[in-house]
PDB file of N, CA and C in Angstrom:
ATOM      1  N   UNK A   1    -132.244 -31.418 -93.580  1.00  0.00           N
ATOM      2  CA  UNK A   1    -131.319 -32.231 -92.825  1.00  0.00           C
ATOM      3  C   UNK A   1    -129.964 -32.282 -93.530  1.00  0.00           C
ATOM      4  N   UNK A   2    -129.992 -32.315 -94.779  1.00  0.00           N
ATOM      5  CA  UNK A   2    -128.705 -32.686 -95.569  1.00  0.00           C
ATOM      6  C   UNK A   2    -127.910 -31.266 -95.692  1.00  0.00           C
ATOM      7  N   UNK A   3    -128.516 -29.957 -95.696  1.00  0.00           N
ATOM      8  CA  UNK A   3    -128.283 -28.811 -95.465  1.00  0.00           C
ATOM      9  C   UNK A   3    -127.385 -28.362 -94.118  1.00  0.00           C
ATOM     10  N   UNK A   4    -128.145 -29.030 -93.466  1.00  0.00           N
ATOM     11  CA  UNK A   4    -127.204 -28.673 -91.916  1.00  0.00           C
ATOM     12  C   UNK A   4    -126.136 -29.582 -91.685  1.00  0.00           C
ATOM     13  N   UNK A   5    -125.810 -30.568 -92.065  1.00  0.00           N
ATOM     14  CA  UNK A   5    -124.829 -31.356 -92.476  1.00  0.00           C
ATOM     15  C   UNK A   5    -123.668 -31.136 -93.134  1.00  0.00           C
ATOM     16  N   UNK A   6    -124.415 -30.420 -94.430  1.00  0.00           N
ATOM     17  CA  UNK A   6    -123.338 -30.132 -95.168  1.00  0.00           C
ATOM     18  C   UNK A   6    -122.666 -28.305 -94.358  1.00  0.00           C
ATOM     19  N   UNK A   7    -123.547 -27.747 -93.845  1.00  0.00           N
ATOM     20  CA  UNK A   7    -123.025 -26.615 -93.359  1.00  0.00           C
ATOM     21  C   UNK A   7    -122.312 -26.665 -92.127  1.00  0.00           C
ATOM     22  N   UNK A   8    -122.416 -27.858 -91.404  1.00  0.00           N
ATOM     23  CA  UNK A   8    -121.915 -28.308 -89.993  1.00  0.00           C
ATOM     24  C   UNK A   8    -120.458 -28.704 -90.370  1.00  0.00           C
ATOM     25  N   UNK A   9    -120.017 -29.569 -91.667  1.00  0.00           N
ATOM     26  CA  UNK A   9    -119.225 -29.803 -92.740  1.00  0.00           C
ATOM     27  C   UNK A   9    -118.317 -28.690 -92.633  1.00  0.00           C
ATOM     28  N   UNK A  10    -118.696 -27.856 -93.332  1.00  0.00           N
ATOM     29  CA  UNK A  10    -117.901 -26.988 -94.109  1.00  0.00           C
ATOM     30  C   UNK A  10    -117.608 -25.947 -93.122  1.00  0.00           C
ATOM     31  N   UNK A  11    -117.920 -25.564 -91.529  1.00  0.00           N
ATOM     32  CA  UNK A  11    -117.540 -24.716 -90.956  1.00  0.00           C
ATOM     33  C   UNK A  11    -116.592 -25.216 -89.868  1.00  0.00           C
ATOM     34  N   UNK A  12    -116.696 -27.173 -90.105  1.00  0.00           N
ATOM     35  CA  UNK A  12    -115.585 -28.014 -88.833  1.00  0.00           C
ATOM     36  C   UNK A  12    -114.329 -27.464 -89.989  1.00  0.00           C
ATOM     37  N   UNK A  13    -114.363 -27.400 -91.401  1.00  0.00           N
ATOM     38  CA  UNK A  13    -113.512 -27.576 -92.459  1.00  0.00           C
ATOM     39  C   UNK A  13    -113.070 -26.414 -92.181  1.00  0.00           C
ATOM     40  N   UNK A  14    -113.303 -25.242 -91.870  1.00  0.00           N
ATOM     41  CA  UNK A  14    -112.796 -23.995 -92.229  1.00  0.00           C
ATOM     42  C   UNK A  14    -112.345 -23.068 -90.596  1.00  0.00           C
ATOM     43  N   UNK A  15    -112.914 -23.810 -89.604  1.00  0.00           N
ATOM     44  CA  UNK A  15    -112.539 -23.943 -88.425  1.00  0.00           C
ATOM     45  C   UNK A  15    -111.120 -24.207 -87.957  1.00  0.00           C
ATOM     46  N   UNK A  16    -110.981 -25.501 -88.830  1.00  0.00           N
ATOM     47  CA  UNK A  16    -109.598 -26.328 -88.808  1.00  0.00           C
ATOM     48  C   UNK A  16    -108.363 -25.590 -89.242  1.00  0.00           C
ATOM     49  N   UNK A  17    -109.089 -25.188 -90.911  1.00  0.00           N
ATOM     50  CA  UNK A  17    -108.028 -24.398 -91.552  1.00  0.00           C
ATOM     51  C   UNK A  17    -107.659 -23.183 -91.151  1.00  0.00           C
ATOM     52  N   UNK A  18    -108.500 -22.523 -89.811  1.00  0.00           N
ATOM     53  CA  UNK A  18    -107.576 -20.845 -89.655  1.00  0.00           C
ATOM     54  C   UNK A  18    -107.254 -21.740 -88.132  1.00  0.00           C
ATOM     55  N   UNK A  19    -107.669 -22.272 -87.452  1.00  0.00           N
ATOM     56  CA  UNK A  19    -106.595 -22.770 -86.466  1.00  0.00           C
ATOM     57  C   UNK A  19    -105.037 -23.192 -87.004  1.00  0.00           C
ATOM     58  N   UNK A  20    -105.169 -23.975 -87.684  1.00  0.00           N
ATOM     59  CA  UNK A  20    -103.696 -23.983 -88.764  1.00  0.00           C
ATOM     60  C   UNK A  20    -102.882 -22.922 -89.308  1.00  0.00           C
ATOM     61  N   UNK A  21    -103.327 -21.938 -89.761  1.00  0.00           N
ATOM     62  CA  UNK A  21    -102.973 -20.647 -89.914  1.00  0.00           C
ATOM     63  C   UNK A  21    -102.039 -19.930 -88.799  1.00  0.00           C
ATOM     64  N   UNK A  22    -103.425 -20.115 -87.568  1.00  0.00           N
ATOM     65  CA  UNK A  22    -102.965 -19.096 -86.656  1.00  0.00           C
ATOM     66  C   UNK A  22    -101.871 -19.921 -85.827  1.00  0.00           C
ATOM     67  N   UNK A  23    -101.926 -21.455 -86.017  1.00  0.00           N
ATOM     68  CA  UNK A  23    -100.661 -21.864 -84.672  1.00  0.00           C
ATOM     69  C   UNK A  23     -99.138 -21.511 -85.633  1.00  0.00           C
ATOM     70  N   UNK A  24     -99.297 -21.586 -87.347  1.00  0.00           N
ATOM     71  CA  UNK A  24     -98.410 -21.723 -87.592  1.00  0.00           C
ATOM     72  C   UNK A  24     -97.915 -20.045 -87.577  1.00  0.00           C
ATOM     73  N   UNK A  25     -98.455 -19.249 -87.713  1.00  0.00           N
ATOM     74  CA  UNK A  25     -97.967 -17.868 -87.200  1.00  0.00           C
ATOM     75  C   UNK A  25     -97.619 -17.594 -85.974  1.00  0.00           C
ATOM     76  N   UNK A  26     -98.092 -17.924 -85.018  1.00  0.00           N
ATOM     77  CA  UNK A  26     -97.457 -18.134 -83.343  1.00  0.00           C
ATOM     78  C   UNK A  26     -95.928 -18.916 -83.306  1.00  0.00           C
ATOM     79  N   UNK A  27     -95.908 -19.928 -84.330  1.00  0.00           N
ATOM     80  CA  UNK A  27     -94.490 -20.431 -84.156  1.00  0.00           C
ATOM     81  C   UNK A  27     -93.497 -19.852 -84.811  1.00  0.00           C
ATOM     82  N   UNK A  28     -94.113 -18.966 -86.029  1.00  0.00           N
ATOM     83  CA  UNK A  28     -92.725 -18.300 -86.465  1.00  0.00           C
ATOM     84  C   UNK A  28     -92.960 -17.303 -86.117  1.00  0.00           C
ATOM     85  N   UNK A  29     -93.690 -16.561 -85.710  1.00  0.00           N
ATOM     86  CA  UNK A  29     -93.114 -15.179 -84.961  1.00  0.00           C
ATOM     87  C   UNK A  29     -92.827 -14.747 -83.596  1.00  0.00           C
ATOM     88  N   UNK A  30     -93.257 -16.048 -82.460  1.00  0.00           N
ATOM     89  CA  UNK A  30     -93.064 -16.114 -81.658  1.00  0.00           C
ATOM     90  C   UNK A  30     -91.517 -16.391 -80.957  1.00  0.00           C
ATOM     91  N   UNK A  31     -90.315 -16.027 -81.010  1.00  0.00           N
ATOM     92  CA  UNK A  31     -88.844 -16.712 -80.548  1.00  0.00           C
ATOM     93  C   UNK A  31     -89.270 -16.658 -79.251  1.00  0.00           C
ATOM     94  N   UNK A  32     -88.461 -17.124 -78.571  1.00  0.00           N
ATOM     95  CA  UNK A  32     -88.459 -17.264 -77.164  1.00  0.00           C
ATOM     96  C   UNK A  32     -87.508 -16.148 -76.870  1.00  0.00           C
ATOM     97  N   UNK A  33     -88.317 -15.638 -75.571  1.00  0.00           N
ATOM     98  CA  UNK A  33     -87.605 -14.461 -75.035  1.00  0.00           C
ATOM     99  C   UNK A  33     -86.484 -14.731 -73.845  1.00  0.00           C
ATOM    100  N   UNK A  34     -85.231 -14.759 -74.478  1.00  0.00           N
ATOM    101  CA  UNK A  34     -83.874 -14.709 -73.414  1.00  0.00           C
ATOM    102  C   UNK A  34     -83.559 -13.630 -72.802  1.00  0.00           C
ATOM    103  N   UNK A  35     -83.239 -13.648 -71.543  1.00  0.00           N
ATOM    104  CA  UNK A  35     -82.786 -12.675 -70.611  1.00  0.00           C
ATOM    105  C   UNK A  35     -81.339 -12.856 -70.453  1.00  0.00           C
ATOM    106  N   UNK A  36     -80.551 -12.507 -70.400  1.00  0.00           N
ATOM    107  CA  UNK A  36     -79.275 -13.003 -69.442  1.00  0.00           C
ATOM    108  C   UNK A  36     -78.825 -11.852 -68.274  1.00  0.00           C
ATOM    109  N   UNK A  37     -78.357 -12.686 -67.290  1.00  0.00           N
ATOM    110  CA  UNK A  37     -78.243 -11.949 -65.851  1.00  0.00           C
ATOM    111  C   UNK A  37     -76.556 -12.429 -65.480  1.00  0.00           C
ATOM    112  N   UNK A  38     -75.664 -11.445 -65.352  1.00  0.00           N
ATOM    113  CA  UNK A  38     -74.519 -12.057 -65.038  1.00  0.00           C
ATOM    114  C   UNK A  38     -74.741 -11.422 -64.252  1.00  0.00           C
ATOM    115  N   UNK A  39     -74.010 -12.602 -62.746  1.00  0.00           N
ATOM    116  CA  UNK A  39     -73.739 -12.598 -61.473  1.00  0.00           C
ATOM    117  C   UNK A  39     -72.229 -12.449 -61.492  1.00  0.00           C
ATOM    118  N   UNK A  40     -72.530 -10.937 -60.565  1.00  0.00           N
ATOM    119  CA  UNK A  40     -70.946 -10.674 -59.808  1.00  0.00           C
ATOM    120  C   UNK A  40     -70.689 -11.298 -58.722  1.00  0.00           C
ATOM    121  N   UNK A  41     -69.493 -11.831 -58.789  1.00  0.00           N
ATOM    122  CA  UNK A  41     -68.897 -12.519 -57.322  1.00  0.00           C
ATOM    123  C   UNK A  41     -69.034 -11.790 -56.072  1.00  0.00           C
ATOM    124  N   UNK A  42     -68.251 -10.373 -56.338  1.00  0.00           N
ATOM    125  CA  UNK A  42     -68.188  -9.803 -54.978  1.00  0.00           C
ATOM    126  C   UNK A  42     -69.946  -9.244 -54.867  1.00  0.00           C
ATOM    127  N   UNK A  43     -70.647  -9.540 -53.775  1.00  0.00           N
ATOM    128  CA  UNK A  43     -71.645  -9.214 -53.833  1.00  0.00           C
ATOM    129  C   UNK A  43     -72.137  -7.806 -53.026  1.00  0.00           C
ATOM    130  N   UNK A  44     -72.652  -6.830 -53.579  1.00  0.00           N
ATOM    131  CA  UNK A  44     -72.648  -5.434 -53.578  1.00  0.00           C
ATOM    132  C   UNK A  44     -73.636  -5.516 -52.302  1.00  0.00           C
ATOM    133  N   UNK A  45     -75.118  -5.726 -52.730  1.00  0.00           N
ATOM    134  CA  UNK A  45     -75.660  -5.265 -51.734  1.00  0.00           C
ATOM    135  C   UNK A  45     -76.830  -6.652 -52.010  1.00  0.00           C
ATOM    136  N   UNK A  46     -77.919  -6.629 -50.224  1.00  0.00           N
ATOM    137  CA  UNK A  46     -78.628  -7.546 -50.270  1.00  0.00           C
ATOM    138  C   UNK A  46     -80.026  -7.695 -51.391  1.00  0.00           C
ATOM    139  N   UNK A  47     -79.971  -6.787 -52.023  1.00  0.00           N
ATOM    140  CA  UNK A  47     -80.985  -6.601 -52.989  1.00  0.00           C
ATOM    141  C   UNK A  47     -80.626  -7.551 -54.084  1.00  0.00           C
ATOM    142  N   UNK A  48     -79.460  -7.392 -54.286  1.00  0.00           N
ATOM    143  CA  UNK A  48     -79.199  -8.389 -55.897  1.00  0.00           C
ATOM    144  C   UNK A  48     -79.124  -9.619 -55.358  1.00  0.00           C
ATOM    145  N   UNK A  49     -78.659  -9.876 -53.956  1.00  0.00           N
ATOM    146  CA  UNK A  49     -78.856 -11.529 -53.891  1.00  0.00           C
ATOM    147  C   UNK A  49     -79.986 -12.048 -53.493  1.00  0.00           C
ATOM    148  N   UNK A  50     -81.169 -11.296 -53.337  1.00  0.00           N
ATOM    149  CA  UNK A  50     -82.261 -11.939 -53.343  1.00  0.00           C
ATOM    150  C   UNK A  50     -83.483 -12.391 -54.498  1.00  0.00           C
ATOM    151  N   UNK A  51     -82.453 -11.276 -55.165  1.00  0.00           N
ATOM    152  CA  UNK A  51     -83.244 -11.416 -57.035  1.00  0.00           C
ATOM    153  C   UNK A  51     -82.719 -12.268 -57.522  1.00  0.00           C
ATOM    154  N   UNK A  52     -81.526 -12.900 -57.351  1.00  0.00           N
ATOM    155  CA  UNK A  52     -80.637 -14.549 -58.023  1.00  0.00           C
ATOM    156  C   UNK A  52     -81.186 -15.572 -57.352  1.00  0.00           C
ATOM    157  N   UNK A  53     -81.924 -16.474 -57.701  1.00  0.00           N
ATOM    158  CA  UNK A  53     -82.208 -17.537 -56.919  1.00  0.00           C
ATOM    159  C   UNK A  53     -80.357 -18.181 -56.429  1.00  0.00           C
ATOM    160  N   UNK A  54     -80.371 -18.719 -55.675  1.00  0.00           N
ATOM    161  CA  UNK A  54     -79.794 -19.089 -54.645  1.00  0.00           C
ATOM    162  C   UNK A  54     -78.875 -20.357 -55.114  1.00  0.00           C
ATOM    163  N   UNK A  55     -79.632 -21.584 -56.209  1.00  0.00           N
ATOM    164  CA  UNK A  55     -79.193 -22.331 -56.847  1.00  0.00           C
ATOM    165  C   UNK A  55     -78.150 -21.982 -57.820  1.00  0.00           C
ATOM    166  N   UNK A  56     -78.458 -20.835 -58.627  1.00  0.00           N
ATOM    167  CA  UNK A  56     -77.407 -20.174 -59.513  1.00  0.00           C
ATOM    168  C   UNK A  56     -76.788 -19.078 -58.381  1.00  0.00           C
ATOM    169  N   UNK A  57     -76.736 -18.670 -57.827  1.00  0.00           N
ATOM    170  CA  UNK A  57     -75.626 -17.812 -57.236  1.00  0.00           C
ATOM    171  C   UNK A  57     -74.150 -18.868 -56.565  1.00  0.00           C
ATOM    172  N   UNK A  58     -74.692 -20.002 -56.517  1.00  0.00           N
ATOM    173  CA  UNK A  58     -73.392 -21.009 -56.300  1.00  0.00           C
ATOM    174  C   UNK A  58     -74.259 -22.241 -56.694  1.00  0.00           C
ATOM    175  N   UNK A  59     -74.302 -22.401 -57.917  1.00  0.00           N
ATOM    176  CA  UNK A  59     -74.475 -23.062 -58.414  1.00  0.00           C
ATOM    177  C   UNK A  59     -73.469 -24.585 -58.261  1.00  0.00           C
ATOM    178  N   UNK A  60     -74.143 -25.454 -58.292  1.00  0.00           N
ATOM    179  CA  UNK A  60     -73.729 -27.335 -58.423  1.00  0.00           C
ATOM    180  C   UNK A  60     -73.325 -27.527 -59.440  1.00  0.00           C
ATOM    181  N   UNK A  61     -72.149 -28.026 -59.641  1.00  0.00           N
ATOM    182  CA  UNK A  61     -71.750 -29.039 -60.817  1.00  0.00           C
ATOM    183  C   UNK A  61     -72.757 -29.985 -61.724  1.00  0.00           C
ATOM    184  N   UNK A  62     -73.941 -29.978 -60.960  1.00  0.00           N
ATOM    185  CA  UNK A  62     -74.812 -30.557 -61.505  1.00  0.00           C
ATOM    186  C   UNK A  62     -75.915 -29.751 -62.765  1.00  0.00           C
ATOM    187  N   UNK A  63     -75.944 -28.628 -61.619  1.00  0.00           N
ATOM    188  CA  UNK A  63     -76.560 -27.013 -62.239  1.00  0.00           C
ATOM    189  C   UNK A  63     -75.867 -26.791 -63.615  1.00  0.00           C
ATOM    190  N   UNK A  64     -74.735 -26.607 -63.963  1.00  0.00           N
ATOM    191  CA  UNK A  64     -73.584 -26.212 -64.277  1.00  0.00           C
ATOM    192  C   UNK A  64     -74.214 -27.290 -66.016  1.00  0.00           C
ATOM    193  N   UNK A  65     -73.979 -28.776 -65.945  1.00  0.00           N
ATOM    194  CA  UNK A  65     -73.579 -29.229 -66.486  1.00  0.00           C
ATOM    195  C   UNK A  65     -75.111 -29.425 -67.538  1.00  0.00           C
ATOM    196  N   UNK A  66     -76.067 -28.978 -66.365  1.00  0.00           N
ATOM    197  CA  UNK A  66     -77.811 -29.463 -67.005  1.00  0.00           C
ATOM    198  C   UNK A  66     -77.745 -27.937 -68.119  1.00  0.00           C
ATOM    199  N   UNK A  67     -77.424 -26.821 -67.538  1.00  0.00           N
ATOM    200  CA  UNK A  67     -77.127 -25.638 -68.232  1.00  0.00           C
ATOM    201  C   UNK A  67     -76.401 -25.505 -69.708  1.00  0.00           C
ATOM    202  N   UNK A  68     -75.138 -26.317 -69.789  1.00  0.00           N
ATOM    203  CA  UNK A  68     -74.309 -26.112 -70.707  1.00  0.00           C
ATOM    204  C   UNK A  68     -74.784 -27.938 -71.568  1.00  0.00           C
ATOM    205  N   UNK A  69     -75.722 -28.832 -71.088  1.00  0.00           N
ATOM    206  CA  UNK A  69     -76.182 -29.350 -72.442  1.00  0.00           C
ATOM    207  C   UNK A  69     -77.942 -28.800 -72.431  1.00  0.00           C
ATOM    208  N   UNK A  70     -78.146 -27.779 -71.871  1.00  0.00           N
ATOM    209  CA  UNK A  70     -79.793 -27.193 -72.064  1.00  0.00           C
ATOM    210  C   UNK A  70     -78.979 -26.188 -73.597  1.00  0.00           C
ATOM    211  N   UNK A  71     -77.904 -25.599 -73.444  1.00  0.00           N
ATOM    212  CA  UNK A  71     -77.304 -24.902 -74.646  1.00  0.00           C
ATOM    213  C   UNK A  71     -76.685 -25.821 -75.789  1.00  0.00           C
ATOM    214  N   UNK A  72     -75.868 -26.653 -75.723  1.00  0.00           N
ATOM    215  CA  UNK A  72     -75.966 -27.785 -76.911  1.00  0.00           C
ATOM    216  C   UNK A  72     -77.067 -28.041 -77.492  1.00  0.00           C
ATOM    217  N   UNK A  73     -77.998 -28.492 -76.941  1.00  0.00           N
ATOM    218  CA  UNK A  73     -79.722 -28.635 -77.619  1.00  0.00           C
ATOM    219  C   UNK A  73     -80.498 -28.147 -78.709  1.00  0.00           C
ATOM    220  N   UNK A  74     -80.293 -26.610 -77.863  1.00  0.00           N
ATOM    221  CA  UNK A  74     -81.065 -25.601 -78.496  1.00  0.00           C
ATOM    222  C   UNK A  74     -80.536 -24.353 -79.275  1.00  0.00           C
ATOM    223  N   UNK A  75     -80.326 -24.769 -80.600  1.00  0.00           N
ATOM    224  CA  UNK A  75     -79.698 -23.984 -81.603  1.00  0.00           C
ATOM    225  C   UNK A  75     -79.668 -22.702 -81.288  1.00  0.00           C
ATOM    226  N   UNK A  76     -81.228 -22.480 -81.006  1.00  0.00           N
ATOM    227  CA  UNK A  76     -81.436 -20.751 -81.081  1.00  0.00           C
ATOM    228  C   UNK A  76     -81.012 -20.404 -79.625  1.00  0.00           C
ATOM    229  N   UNK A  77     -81.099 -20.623 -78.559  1.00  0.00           N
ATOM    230  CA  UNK A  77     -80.201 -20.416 -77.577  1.00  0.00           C
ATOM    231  C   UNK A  77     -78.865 -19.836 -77.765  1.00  0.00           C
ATOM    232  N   UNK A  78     -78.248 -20.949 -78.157  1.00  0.00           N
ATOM    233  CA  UNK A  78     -76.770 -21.157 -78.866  1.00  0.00           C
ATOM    234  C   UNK A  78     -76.737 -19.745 -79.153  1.00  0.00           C
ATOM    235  N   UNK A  79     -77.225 -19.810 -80.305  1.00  0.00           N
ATOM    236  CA  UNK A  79     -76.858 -18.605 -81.477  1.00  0.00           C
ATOM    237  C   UNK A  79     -77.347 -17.809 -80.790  1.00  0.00           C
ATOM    238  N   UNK A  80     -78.061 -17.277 -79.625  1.00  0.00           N
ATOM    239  CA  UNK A  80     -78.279 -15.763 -79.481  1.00  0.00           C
ATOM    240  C   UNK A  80     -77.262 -15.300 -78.018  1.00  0.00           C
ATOM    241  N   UNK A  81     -76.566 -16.388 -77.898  1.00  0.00           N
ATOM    242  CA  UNK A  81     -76.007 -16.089 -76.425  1.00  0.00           C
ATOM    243  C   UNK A  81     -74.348 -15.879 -77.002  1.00  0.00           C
ATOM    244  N   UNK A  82     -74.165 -17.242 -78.309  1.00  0.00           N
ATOM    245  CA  UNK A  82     -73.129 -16.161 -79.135  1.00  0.00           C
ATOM    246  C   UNK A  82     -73.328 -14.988 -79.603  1.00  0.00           C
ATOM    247  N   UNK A  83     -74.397 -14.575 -79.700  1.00  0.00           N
ATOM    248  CA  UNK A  83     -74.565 -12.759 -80.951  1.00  0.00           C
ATOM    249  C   UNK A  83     -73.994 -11.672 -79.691  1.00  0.00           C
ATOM    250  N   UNK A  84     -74.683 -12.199 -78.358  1.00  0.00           N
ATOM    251  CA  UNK A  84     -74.554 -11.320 -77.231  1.00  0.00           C
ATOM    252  C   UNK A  84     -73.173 -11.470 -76.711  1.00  0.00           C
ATOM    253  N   UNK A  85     -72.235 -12.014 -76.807  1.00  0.00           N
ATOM    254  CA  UNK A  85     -70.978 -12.547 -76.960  1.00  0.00           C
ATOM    255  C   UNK A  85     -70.824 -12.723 -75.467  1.00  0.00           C
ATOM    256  N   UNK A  86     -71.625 -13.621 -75.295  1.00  0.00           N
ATOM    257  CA  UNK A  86     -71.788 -14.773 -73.901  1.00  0.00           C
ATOM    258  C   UNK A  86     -70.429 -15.829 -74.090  1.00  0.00           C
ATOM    259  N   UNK A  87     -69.693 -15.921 -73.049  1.00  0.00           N
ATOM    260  CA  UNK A  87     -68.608 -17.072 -73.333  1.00  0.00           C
ATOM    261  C   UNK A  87     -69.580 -18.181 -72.772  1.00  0.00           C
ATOM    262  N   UNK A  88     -69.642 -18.912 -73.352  1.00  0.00           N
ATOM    263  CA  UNK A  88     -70.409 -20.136 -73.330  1.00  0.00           C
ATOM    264  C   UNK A  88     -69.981 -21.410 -72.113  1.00  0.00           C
ATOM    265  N   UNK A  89     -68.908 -21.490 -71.595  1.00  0.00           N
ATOM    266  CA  UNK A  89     -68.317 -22.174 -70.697  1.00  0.00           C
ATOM    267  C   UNK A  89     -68.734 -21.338 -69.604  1.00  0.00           C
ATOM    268  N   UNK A  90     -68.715 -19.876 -69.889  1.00  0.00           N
ATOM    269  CA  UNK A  90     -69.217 -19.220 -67.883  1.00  0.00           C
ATOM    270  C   UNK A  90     -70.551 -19.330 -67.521  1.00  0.00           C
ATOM    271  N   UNK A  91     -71.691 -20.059 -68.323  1.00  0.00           N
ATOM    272  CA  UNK A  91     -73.232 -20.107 -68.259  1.00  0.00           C
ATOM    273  C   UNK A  91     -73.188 -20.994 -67.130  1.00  0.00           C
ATOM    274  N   UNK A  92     -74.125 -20.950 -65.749  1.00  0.00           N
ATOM    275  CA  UNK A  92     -74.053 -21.711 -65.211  1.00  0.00           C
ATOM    276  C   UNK A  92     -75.071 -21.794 -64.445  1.00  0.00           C
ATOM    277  N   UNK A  93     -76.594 -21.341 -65.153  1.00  0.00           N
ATOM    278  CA  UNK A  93     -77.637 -21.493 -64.967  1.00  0.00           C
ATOM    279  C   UNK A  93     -78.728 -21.458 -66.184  1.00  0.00           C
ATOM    280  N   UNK A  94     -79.389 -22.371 -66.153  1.00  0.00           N
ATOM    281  CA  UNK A  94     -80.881 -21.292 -67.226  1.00  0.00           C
ATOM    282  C   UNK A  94     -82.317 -21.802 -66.722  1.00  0.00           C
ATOM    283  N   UNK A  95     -82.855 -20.820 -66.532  1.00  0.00           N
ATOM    284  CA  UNK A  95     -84.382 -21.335 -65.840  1.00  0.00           C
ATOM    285  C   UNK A  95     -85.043 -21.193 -66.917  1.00  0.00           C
ATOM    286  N   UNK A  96     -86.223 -21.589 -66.942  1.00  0.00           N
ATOM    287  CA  UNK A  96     -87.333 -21.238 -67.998  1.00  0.00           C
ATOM    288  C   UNK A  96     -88.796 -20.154 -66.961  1.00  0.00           C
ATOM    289  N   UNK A  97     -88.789 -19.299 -67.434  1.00  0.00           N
ATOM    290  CA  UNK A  97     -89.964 -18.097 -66.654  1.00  0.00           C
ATOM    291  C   UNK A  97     -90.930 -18.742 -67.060  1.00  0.00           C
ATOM    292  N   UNK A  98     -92.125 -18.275 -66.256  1.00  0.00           N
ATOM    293  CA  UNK A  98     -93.660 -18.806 -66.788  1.00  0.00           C
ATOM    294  C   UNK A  98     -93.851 -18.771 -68.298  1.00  0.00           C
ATOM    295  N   UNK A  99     -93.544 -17.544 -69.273  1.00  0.00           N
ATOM    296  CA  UNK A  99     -94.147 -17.520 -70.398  1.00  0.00           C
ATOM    297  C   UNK A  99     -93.658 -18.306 -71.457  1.00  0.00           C
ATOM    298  N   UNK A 100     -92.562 -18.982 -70.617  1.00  0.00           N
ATOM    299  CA  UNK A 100     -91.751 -19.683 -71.774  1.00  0.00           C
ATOM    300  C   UNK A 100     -90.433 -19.041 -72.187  1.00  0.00           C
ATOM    301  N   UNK A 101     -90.172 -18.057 -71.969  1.00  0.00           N
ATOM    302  CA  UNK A 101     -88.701 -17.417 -72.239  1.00  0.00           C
ATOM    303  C   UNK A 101     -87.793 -18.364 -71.337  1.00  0.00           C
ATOM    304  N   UNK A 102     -86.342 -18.115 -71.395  1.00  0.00           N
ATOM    305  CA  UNK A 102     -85.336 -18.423 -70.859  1.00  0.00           C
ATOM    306  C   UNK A 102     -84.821 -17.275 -70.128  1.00  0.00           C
ATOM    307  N   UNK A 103     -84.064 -17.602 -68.999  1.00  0.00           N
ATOM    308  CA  UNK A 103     -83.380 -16.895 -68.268  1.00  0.00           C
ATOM    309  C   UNK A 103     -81.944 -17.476 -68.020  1.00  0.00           C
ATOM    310  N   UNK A 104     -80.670 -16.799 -68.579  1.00  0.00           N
ATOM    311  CA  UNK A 104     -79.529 -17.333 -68.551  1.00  0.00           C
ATOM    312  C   UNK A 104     -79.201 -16.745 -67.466  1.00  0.00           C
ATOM    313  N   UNK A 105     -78.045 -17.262 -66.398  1.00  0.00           N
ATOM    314  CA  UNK A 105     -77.348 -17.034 -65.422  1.00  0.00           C
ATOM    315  C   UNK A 105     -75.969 -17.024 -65.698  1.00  0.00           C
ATOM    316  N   UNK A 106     -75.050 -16.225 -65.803  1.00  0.00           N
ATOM    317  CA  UNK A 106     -73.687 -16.132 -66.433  1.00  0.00           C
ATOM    318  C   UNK A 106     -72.887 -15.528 -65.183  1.00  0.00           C
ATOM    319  N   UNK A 107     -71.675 -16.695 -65.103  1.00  0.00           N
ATOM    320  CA  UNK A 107     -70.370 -15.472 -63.904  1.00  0.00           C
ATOM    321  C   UNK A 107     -69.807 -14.999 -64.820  1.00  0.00           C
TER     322      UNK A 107
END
C-alpha cells in the first residue's frame, strides 16, 4: 500500500515537472504569427474585395482607434510592424485568426 503511494507520488511529481517544461517552451518559441495586408484604395478587381472583410476595407473610427491602442499594448506587435516599416498611423485594422496570429490591415 505504501509502495503505490509513494509511486502514485512521484509520477503526479514528475508529471507536473515536464508539463512545466513543455508550456514554458511553447511560450518562448512560439511568437505570434503577423500577417499584414495593405489595402489599395482604387479597387482592382472583385476578388480582393471579398478577401478584406468589409469592416477594414472602410473601416470606423472606432475600428481605427481599437487597432492603433491593440498596437500600443503589444510590444511585440509594435516592434515587428516597425522592422516591416509599417507607418503606424495608416493601421486601421487587426483581427486575430483562429491560431492566434494577428492579421494587420494597413492603407
Amino acid at each position: 500500500m505504501r509502495k503505490s503511494i509513494v509511486l502514485t507520488l512521484v509520477a503526479a511529481l514528475a508529471a507536473s515537472s515536464l508539463s512545466g517544461v513543455a508550456s514554458a517552451q511553447n511560450s518562448r518559441s512560439g511568437q505570434v504569427s503577423i500577417t499584414v495586408i495593405i489595402i489599395k484604395q482604387p479597387m482592382d478587381s472583385d476578388d480582393y474585395t471579398q478577401q478584406v472583410p468589409r469592416r477594414y476595407l472602410y473601416p470606423s473610427p472606432q475600428t481605427i482607434a481599437e487597432a492603433q491602442d491593440a498596437i500600443r499594448s503589444d510590444a511585440y506587435l509594435r516592434g515587428y510592424l516597425l522592422k516591416k516599416r509599417v507607418q503606424l498611423r495608416n493601421v486601421v485594422g487587426i483581427q486575430t485568426a483562429y491560431n492566434g496570429g494577428k492579421i494587420v490591415y494597413v492603407r
